[in-house]
Protein backbone atom coordinates (compact mmCIF):
# COMPACT_ATOMS: atom_id res chain seq x y z
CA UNK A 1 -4.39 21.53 10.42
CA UNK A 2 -7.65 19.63 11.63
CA UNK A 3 -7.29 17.56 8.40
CA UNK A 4 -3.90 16.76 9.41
CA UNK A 5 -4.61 15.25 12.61
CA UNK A 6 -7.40 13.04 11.48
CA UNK A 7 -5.23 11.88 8.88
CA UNK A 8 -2.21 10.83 11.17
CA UNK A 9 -5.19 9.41 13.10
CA UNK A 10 -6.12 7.42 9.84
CA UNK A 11 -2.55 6.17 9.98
CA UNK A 12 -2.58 4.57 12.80
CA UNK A 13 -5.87 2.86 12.49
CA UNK A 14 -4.10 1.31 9.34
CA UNK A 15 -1.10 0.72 11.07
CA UNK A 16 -2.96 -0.96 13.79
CA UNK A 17 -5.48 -3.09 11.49
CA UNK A 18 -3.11 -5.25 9.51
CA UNK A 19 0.31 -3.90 9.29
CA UNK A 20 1.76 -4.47 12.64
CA UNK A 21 4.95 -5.41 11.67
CA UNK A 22 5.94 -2.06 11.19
CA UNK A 23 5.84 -1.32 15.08
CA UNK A 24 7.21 -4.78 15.95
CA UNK A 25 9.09 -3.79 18.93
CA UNK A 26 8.79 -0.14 18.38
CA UNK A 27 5.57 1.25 19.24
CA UNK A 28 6.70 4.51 19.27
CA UNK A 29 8.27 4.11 15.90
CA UNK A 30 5.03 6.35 14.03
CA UNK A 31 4.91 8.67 16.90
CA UNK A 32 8.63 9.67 15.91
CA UNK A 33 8.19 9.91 11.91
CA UNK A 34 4.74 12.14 13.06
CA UNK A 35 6.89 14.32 14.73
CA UNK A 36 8.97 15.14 11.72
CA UNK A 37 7.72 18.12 9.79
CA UNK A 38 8.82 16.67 6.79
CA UNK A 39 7.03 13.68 7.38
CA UNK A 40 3.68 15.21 8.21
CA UNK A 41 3.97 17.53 4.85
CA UNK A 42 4.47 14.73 2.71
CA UNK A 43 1.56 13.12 4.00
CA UNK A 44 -0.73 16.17 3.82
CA UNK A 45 -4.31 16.06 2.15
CA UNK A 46 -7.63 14.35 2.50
CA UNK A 47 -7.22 10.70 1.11
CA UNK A 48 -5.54 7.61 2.74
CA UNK A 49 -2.02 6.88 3.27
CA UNK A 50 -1.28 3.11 3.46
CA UNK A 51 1.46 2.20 4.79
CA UNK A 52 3.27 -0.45 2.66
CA UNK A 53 6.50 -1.87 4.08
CA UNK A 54 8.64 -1.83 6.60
CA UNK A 55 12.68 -2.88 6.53
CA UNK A 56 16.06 -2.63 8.58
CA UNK A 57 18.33 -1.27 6.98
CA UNK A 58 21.46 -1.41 9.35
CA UNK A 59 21.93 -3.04 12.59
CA UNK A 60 24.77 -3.23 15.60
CA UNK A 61 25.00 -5.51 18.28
CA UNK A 62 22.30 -3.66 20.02
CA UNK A 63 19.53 -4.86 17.29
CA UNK A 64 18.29 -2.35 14.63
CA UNK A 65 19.49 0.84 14.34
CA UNK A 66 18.41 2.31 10.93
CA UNK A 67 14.72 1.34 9.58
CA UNK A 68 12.89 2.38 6.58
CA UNK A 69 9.11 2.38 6.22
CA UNK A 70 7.71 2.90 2.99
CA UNK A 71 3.60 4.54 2.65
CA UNK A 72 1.60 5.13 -0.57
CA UNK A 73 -0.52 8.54 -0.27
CA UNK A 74 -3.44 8.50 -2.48
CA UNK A 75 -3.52 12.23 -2.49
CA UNK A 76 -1.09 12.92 -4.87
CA UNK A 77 0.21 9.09 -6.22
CA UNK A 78 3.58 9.38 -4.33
CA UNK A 79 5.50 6.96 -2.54
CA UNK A 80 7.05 8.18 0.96
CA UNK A 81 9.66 6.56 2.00
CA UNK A 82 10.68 7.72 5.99
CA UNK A 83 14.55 6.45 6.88
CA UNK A 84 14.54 6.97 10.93
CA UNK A 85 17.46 6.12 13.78
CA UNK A 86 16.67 3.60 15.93
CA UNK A 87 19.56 4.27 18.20
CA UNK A 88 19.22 8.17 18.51
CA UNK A 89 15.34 8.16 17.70
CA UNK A 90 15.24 10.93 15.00
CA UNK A 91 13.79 11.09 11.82
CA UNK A 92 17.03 11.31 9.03
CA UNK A 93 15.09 11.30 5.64
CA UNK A 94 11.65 11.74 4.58
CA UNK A 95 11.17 11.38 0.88
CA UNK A 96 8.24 11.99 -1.48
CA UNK A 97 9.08 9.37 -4.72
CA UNK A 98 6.98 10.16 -7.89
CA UNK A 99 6.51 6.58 -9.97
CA UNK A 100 8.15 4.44 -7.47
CA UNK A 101 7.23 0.67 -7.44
CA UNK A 102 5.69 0.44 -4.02
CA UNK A 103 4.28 -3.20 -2.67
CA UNK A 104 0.73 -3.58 -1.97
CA UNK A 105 -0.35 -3.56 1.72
CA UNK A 106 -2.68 -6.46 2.53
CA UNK A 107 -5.64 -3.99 2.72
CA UNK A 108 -5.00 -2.81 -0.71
CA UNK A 109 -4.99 -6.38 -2.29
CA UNK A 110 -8.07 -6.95 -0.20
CA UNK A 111 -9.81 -4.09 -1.87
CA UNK A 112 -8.99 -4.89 -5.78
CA UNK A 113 -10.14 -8.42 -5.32
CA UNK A 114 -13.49 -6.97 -3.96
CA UNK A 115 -13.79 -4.05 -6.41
CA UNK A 116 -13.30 -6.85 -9.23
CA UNK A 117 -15.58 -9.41 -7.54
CA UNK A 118 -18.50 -6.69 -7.72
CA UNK A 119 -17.55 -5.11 -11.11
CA UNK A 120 -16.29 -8.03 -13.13
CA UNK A 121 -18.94 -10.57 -13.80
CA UNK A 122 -16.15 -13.17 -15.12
CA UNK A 123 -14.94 -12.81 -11.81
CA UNK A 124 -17.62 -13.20 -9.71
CA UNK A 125 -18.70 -16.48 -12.02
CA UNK A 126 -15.61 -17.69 -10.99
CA UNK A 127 -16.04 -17.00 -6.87
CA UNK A 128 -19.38 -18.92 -7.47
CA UNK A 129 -18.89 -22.11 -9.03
CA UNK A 130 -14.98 -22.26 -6.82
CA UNK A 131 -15.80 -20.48 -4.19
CA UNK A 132 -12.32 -20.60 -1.73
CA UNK A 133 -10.79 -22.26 -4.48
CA UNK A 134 -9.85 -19.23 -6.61
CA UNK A 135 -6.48 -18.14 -6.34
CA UNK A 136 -5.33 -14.43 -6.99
CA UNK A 137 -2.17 -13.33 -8.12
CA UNK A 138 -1.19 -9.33 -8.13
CA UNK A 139 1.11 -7.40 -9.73
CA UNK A 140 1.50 -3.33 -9.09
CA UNK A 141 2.11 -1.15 -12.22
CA UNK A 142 4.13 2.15 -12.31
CA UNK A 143 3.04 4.31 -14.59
CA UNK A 144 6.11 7.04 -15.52
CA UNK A 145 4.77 8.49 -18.59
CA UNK A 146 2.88 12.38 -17.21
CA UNK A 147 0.72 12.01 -20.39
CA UNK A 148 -0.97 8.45 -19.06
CA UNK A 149 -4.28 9.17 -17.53
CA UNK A 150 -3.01 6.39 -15.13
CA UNK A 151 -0.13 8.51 -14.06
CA UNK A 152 0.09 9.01 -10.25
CA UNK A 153 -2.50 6.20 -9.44
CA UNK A 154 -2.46 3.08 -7.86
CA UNK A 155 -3.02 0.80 -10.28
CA UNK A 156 -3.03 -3.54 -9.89
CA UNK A 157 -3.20 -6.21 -12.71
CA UNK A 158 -5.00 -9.08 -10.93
CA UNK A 159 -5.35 -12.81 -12.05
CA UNK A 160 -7.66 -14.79 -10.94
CA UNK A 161 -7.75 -18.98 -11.57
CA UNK A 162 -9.09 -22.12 -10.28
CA UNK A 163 -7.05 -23.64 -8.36
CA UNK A 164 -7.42 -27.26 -8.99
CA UNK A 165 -9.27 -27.05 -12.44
CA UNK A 166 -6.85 -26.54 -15.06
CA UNK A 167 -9.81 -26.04 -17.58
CA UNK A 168 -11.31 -23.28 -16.42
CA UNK A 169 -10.71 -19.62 -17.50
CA UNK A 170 -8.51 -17.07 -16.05
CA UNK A 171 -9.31 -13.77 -15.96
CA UNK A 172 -7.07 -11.08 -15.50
CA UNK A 173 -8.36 -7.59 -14.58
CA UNK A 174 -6.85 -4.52 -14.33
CA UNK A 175 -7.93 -2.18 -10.89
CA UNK A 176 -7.47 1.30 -10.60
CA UNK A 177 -7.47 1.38 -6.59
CA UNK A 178 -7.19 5.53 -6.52
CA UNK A 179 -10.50 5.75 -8.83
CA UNK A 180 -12.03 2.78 -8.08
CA UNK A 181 -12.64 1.60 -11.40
CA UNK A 182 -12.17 -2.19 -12.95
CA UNK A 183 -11.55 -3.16 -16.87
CA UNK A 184 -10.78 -6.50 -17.97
């Protein structure tokens, strides 16, 4: 249970460092879906869980009243995807989604453009001679097939050009974010 709290401590430290528009106007939004036992299950283990997005899904007259936030967990390569009442401030659905196209969360896009920057020497060519010039572009793959060594991991093709020098190269790498690892 120890390992639980520090992890739903770990979410909030996320939650706080970059994703605040999850608890815009509801800071008591992640103290609700913690409550949920189905909620703190599904986010069980040792590694991170980033949260990812954050939507309405109905509203009334009296502003939101349904709102679903979606998290990867790097433990087991799942998206969860928490549904909760705004209105009657319960938890209604907690879901665990195998293979689900999740969006990156800024902190996640952060990290594959470092991890490629120190592993990738095309890429780090490029920083130098363009410096805050180089522009990235990301795109998250879902890997269904159980036989893939890639199955269950976060995984991000990124593409990185000059931005005013049509000549020079691009170089598109491919970042394992759950391993770490870089090929291009």
């Amino acid at each position: 249970m120890s390992g639980m709290k520090i992890r739903l401590a770990a979410i909030c430290t996320i939650l706080a460092g970059g994703a605040a528009a999850f608890a815009q106007g509801e800071p008591n939004l992640l103290d609700e879906l913690k409550k949920s036992p189905d909620f703190r299950k599904a986010v069980e283990g040792d590694k991170k869980l980033v949260f990812c997005d954050r939507h309405t899904l109905a509203t009334s007259t009296r502003g939101e009243v349904l709102v679903e936030a979606t998290f990867y967990n790097y433990n087991n390569g799942r998206t969860i995807r928490a549904t909760f009442d705004n209105k009657d401030k319960k938890v209604i659905k907690v879901e665990s989604l195998e293979a689900y196209p999740t969006a990156l969360a800024p902190e996640e896009v952060r990290r594959a453009e470092q991890l490629a920057r120190k592993k990738v020497a095309k890429v780090a060519d490029l920083y130098a001679k363009y410096g805050d010039k180089v522009e990235t572009t990301h795109l998250t793959l879902v890997i269904s097939d159980r036989e893939s060594p890639r199955f269950g991991k976060r995984i991000v093709v990124v593409r990185f050009s000059a931005e005013e020098d049509t000549k020079a190269p691009t170089v598109a790498v491919t970042v394992n974010l759950t391993d770490e690892t870089v090929s291009d």
